[in-house]
Every structure is written in C-alpha cells, then in structure tokens.
C-alpha atoms as a PDB file:
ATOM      1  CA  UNK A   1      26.141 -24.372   1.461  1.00  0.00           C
ATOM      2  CA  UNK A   2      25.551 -27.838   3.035  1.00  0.00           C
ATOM      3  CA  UNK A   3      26.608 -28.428   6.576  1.00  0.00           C
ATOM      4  CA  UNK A   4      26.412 -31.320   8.822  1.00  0.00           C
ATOM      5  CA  UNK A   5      25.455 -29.945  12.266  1.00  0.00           C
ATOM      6  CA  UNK A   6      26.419 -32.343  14.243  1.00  0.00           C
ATOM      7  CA  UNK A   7      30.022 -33.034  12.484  1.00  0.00           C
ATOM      8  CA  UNK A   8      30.811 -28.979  13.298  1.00  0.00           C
ATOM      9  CA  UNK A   9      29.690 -29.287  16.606  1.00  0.00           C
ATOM     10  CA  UNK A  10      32.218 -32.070  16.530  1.00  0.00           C
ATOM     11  CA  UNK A  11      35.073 -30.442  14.579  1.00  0.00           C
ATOM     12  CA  UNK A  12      34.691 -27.347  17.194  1.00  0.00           C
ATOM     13  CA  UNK A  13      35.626 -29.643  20.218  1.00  0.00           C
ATOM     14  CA  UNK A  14      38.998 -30.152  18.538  1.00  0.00           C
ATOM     15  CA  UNK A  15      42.480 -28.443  20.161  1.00  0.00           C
ATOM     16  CA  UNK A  16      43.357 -28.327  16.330  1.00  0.00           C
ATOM     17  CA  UNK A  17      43.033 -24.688  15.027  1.00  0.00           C
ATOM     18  CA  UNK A  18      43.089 -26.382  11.672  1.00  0.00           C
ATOM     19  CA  UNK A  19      39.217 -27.801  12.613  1.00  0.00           C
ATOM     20  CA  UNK A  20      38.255 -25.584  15.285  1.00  0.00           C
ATOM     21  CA  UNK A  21      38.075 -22.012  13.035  1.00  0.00           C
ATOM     22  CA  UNK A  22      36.386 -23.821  10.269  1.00  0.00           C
ATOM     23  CA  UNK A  23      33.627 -25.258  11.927  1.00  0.00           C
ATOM     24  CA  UNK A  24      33.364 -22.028  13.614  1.00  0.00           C
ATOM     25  CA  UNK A  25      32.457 -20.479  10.279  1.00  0.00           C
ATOM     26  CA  UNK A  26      30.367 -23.340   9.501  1.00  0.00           C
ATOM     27  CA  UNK A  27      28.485 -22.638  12.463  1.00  0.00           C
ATOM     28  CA  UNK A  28      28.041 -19.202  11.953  1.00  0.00           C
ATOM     29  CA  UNK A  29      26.566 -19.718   8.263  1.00  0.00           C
ATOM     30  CA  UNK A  30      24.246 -22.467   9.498  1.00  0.00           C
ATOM     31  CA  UNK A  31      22.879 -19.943  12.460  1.00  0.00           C
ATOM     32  CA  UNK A  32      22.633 -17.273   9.787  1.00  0.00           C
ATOM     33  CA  UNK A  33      20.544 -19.929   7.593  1.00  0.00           C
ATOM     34  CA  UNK A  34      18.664 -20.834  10.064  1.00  0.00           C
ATOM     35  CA  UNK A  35      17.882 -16.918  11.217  1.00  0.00           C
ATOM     36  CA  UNK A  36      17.041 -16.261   7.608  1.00  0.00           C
ATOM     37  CA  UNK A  37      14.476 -18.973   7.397  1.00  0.00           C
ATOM     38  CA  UNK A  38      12.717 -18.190  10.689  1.00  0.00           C
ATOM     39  CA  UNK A  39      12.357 -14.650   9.218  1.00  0.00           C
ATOM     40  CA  UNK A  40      10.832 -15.941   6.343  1.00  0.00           C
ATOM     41  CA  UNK A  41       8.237 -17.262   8.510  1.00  0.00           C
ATOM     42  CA  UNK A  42       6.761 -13.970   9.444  1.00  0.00           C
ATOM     43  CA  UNK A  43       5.124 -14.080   5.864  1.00  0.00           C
ATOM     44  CA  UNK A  44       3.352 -17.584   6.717  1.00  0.00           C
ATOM     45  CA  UNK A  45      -0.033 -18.322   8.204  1.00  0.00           C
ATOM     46  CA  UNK A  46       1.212 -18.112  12.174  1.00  0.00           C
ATOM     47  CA  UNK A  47       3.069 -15.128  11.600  1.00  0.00           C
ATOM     48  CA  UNK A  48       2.304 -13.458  14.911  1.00  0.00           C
ATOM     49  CA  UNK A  49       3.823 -16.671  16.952  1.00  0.00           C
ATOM     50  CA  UNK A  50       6.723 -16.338  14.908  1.00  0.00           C
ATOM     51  CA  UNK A  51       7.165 -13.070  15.403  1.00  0.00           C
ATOM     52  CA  UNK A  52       6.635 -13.149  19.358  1.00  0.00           C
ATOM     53  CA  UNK A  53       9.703 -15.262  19.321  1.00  0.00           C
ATOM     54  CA  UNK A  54      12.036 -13.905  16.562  1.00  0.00           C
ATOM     55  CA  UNK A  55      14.001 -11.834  18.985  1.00  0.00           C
ATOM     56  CA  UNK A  56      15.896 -15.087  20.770  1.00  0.00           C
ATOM     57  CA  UNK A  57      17.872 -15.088  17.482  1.00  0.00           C
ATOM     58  CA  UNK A  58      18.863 -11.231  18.620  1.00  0.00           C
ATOM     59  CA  UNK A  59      21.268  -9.059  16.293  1.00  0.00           C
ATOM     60  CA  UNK A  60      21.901 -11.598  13.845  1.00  0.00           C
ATOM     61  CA  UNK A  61      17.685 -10.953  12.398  1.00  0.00           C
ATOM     62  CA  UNK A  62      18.320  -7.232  12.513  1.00  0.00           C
ATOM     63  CA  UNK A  63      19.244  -7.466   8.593  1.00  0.00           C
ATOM     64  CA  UNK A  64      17.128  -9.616   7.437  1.00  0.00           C
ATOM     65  CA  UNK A  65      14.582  -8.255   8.861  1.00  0.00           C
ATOM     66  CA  UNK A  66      15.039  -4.703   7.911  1.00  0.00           C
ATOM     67  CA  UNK A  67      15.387  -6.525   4.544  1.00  0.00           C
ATOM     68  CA  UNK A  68      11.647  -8.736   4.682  1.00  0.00           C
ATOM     69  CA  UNK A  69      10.159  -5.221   6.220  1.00  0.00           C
ATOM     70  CA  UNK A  70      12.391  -3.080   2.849  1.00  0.00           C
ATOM     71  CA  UNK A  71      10.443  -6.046   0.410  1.00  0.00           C
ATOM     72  CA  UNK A  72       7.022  -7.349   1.682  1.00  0.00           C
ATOM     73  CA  UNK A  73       4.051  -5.557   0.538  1.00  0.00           C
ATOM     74  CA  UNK A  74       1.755  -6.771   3.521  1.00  0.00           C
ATOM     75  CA  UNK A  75       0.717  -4.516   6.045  1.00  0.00           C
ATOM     76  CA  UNK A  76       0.697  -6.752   8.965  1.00  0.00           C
ATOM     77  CA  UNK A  77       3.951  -8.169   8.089  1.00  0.00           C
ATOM     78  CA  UNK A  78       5.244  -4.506   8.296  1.00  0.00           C
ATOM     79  CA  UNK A  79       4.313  -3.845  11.510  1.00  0.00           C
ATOM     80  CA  UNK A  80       5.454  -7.567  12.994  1.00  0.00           C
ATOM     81  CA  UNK A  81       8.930  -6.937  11.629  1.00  0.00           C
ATOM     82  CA  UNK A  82       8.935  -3.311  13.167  1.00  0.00           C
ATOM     83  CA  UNK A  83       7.892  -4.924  16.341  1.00  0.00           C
ATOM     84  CA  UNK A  84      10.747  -7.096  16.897  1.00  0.00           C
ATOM     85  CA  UNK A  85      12.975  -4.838  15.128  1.00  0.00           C
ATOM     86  CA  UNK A  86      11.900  -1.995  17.716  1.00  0.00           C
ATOM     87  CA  UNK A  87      12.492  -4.762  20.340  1.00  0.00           C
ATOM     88  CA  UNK A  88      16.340  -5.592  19.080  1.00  0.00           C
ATOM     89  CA  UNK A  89      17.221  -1.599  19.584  1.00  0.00           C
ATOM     90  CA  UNK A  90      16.347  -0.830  15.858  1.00  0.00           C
ATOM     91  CA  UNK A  91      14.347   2.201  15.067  1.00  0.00           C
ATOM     92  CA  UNK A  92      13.960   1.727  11.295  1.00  0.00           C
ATOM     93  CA  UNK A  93      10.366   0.614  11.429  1.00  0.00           C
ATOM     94  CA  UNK A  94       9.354   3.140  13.507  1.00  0.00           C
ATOM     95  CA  UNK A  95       6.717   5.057  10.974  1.00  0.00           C
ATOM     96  CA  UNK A  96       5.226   1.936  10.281  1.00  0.00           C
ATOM     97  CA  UNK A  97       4.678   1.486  14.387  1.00  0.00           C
ATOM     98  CA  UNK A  98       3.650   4.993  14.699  1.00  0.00           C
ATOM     99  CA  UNK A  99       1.049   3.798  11.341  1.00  0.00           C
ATOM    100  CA  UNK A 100      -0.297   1.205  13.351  1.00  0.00           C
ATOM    101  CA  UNK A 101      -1.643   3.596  16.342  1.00  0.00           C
ATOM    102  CA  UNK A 102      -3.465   5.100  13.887  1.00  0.00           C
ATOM    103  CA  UNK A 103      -4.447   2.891  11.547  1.00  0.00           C
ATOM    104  CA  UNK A 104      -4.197  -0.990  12.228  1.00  0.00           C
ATOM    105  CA  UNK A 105      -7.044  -2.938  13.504  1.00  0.00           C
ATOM    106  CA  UNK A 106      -4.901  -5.664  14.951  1.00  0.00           C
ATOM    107  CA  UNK A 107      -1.857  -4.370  16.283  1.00  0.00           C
ATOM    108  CA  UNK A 108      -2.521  -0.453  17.362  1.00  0.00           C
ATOM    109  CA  UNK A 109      -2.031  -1.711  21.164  1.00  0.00           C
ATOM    110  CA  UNK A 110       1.560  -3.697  20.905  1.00  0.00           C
ATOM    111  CA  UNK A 111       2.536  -1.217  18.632  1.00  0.00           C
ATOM    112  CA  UNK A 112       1.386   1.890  20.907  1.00  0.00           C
ATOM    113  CA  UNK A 113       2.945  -0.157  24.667  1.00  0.00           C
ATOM    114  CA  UNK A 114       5.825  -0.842  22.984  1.00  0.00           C
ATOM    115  CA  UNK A 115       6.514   3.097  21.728  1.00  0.00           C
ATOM    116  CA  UNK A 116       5.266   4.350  25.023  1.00  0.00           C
ATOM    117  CA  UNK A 117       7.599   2.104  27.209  1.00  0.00           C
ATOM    118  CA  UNK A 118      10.523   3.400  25.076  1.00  0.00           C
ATOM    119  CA  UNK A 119       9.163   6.710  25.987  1.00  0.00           C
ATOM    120  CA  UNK A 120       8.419   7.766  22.125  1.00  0.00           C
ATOM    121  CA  UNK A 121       6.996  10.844  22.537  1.00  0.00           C
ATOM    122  CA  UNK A 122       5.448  10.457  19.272  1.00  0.00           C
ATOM    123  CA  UNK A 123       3.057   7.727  20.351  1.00  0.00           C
ATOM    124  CA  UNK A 124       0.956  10.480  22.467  1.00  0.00           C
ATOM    125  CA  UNK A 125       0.157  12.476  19.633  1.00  0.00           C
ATOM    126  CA  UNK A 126      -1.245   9.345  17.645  1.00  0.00           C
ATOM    127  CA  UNK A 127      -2.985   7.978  20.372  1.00  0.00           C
ATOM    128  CA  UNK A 128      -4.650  11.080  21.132  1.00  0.00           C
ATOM    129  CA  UNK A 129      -5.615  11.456  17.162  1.00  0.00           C
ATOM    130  CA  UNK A 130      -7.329   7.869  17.460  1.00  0.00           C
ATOM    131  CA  UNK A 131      -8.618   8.165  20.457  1.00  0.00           C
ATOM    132  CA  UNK A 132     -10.589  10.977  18.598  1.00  0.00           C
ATOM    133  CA  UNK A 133     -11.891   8.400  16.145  1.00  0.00           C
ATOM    134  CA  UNK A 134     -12.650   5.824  18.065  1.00  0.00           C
ATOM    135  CA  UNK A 135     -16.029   4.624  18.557  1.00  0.00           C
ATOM    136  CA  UNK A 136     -17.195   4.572  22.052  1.00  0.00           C
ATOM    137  CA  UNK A 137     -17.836   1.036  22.057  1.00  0.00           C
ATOM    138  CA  UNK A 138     -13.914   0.245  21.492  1.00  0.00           C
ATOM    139  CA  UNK A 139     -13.250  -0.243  25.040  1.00  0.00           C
ATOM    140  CA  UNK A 140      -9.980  -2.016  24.240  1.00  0.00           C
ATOM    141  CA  UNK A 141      -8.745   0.143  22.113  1.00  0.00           C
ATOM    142  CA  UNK A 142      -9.288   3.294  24.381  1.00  0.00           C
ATOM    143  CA  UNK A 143      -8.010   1.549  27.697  1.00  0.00           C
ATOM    144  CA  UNK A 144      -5.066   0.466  25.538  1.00  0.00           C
ATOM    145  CA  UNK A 145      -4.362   4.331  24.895  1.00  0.00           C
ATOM    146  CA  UNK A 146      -5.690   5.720  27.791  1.00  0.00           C
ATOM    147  CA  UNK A 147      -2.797   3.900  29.520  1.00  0.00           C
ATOM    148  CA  UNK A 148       0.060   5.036  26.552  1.00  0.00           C
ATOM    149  CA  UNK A 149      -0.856   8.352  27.521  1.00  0.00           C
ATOM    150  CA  UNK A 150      -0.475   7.902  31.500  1.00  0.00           C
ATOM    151  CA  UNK A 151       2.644   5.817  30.848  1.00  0.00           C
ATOM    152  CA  UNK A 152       4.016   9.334  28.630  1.00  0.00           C
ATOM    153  CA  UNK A 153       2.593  11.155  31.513  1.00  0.00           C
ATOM    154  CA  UNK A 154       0.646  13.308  28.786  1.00  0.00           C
ATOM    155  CA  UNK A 155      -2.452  14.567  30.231  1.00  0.00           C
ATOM    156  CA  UNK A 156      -5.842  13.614  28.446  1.00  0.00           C
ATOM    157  CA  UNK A 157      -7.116  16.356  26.497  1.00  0.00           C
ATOM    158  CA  UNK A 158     -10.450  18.291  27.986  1.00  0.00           C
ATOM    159  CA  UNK A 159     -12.407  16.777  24.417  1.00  0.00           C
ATOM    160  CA  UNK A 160     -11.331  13.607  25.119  1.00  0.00           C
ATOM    161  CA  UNK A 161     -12.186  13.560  28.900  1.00  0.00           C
ATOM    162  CA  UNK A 162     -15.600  15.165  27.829  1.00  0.00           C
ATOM    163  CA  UNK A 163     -16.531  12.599  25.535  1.00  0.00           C
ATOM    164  CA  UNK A 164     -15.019   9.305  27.628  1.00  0.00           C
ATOM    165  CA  UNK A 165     -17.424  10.994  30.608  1.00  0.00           C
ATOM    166  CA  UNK A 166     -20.604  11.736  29.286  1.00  0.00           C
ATOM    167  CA  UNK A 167     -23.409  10.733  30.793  1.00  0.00           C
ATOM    168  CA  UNK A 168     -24.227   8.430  28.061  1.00  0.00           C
ATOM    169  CA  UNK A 169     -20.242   6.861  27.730  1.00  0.00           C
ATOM    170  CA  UNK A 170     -20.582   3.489  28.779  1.00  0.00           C
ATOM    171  CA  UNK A 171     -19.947   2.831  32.195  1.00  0.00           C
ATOM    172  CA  UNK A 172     -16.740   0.787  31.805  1.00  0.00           C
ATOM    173  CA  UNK A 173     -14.810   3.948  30.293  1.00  0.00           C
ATOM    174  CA  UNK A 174     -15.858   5.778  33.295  1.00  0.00           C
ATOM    175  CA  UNK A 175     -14.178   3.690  35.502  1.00  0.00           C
ATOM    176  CA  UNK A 176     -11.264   4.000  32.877  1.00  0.00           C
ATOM    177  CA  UNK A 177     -10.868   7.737  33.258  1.00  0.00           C
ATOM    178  CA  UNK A 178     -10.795   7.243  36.927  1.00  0.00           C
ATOM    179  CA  UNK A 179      -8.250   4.475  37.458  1.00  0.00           C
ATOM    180  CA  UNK A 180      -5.611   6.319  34.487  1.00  0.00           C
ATOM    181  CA  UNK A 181      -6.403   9.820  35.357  1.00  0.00           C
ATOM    182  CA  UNK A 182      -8.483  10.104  38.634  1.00  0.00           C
ATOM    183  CA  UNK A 183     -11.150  11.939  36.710  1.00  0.00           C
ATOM    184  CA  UNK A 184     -14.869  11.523  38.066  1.00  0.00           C
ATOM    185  CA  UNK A 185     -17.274  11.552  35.766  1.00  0.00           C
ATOM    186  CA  UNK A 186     -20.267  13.635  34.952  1.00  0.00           C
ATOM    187  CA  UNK A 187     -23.215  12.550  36.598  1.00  0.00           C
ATOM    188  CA  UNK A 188     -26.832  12.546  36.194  1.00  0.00           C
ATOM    189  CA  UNK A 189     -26.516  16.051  38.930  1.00  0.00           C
ATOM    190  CA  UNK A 190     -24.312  17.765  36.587  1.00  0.00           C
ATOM    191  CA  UNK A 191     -26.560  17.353  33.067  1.00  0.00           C
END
C-alpha cells in the first residue's frame, strides 16, 4: 500500500472518527513498512550500525526479525538479529548468542556481556570452554571473558588461572587476573 505521510498525520488531527481511525491504520502500516525495511538492512554492507540502532523501533521488529534470523544463511547476520532480539526481551536467538562465545571472531564479546548481564548462566560454561582455546596473545578476547565470568560470579577454574599466570603469560593478563579475581601471579620465586 501507498500512503502519504504527511496527509495521515493530517487526517489524525481531525475530531472526525470517520478520518481519525483510518489514518490511524495508515500509520500503523507505514511504521510497520518502515520497521520491515530497516530490518532488511541488517543484510547490507553497515549491518552492525543498523543493528546498534534497530531496537528504537522496539516490539514492532520482534517478528520480522525472528523472521530475517528464521531465513538468512549468514552467520553474522544471525548473531546481529539475536542481539537486538535478546535486547527487545526475546530469547529465540539465544543458541546462536551462546554460538558466538564460542565460535565468532567478531562478536564473542557483545554476545558474551550481553548473556552475562541477563545473568545467563549458560554464558560461563562457554566462556570458560574458549577461554581454553584461546591463544595467549588474545588479550581482548580473555579480558572480555574474564569479566563474563566475574559478572556470573563463577570462579575461574585452577587450569585457567594456571595458564593466564605463568611466568611466561604476558604481563597484561597478569594484571587481568588481579583486577577480576585478585589472583597474584606466579613469579620468577615460585618457578
């Protein structure tokens, strides 16, 4: 359908119920339009930006999101639309977030804040499992999960702590352990 925004913006300043309700339901089709195409957009070149900002349209991109993250085949797009569906109170893209922790090269630290400030209990498990596989040069990575797990309260495992300490972990992670977990590390006395 066709609408004229500015002529139902008009018609919904009338005292006439006879213009008023229709341009009501004008309205409402042209939001839902418009929410439709700015979902769209999370499968464009700038999809992050657009995805930042896709919750202002609130409840009304719940469906078609679920819908884009049912359909696309892109990985990325998956976990965007999980993102801001996780943010509108929907839990349907949940596995994908919990995916991410473990597996996305991109996104494993929005995904893994967002779960552990909704207190998914879930998200410690997964961050512990990557923190496993994590090269010790991913300092990002590990401080990103390093401060899931303090947020979940979950106590580093002793591997973990072993590995993020040793005398030849670099420095930075040290200071890491200490600032999340007030762990000292080993020193040169202790080898």
């Amino acid at each position: 359908m066709d609408f004229n925004l500015n002529h139902e913006l008009e018609r919904l300043k009338s005292s006439e119920p006879g213009e008023q309700i229709p341009a009501v339901d004008a309205l409402a089709e042209i939001v839902s339009s418009i929410t439709q195409q700015a979902v769209n957009a999370l499968e464009g070149p700038h999809q992050y930006l657009v995805a930042e900002r896709l919750h202002r349209f609130g409840t009304l991109a719940i469906p078609p999101l679920e819908k884009l993250l049912k359909d696309t085949e892109t990985y990325e797009t998956r976990i965007l639309v999980s993102l801001v569906l996780f943010k509108l109170g929907s839990k349907v893209g949940l596995p994908h977030l919990l995916d991410a922790i473990l597996n996305s090269s991109n996104y494993y630290c929005l995904a893994a804040r967002q779960l552990a400030e909704a207190r998914i209990l879930e998200t410690a498990d997964n961050a512990i499992t990557r923190l496993r596989s994590s090269s010790l040069d991913e300092i990002d990575l590990i401080f990103c999960l390093l401060e899931c797990l303090k947020i979940l309260e979950r106590p580093i495992p002793l591997d973990i702590r072993d590995r993020l300490s040793a005398l030849d972990a670099p420095r930075l992670l040290k200071l890491g352990l200490h600032k999340f977990f007030n762990i000292t590390p080993m020193s040169d006395d202790t080898a």
